[in-house]
Protein backbone atom coordinates (compact mmCIF):
# COMPACT_ATOMS: atom_id res chain seq x y z
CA UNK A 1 36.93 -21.25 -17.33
CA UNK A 2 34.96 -19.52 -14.62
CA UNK A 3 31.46 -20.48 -14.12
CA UNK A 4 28.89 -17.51 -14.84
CA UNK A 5 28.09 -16.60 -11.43
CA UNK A 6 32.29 -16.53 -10.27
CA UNK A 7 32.27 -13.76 -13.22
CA UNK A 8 29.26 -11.88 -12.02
CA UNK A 9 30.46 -11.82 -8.20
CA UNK A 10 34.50 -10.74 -9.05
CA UNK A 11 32.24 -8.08 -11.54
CA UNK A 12 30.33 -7.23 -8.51
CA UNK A 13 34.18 -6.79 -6.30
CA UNK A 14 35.48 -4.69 -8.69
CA UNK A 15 32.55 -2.15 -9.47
CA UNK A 16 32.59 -1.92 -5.55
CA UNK A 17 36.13 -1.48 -5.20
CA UNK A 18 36.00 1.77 -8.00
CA UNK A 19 32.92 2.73 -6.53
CA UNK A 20 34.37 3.17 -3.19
CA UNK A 21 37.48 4.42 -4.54
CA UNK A 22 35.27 7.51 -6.23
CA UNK A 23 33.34 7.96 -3.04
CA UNK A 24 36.48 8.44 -1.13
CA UNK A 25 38.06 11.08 -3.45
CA UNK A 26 34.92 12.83 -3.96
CA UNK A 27 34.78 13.17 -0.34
CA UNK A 28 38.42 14.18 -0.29
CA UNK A 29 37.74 16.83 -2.66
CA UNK A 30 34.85 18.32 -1.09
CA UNK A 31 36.64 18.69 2.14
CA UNK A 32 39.70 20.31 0.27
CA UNK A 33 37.44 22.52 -1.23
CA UNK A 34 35.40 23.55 2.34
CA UNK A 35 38.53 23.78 4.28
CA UNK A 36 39.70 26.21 1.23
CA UNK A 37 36.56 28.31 1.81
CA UNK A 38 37.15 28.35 6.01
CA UNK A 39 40.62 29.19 5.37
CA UNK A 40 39.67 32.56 3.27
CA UNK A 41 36.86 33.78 5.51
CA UNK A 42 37.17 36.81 7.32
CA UNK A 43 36.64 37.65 11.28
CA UNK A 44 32.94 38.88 10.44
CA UNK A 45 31.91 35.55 8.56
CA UNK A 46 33.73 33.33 11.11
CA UNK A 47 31.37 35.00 13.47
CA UNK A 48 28.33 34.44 12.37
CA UNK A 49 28.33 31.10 11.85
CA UNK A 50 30.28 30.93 15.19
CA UNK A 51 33.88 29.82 14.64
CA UNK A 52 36.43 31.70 16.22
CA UNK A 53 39.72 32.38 13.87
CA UNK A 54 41.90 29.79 16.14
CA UNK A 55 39.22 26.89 15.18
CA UNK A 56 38.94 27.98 11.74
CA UNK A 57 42.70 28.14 11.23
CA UNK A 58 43.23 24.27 13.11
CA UNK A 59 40.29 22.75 10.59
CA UNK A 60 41.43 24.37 7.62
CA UNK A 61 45.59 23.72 8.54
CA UNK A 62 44.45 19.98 8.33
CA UNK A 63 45.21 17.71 4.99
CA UNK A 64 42.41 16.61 3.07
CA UNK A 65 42.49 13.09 4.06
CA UNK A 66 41.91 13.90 7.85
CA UNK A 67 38.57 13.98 9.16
C-alpha cells in the first residue's frame, strides 16, 4: 500500500492533468467561437477595428487548435 503522501502527490498529477486538459479546451473553444465572430463580420466592422477582409479571412480559415 502507498504511503499517504505517494497518494496525495499522484492526487495532485491527476487534478493537474484534468485541470490542464479543461484549460486547453476552454481555450480551444473560445478561439472557435472568436474566429466564428471574425469570420461573419462585414467590411464596415473589419474596419474599424482595423482588419482588412484578407487578414480576417486567413485567422478565421485557421482550425481551432492553431494559435
Amino acid at each position: 500500500d502507498c504511503p499517504p503522501a505517494a497518494r496525495i502527490a499522484a492526487r495532485s498529477r491527476f487534478a493537474g492533468f484534468f485541470t490542464g486538459l479543461f484549460t486547453r479546451f476552454a481555450e480551444w473553444q473560445e478561439r472557435h467561437e472568436q474566429r466564428a465572430h471574425l469570420a461573419g463580420m462585414d467590411e464596415r466592422m473589419l474596419k474599424d477595428i482595423g482588419v482588412s477582409h484578407v487578414d480576417a479571412a486567413r485567422e478565421s480559415g485557421k482550425p481551432f487548435w492553431q494559435a
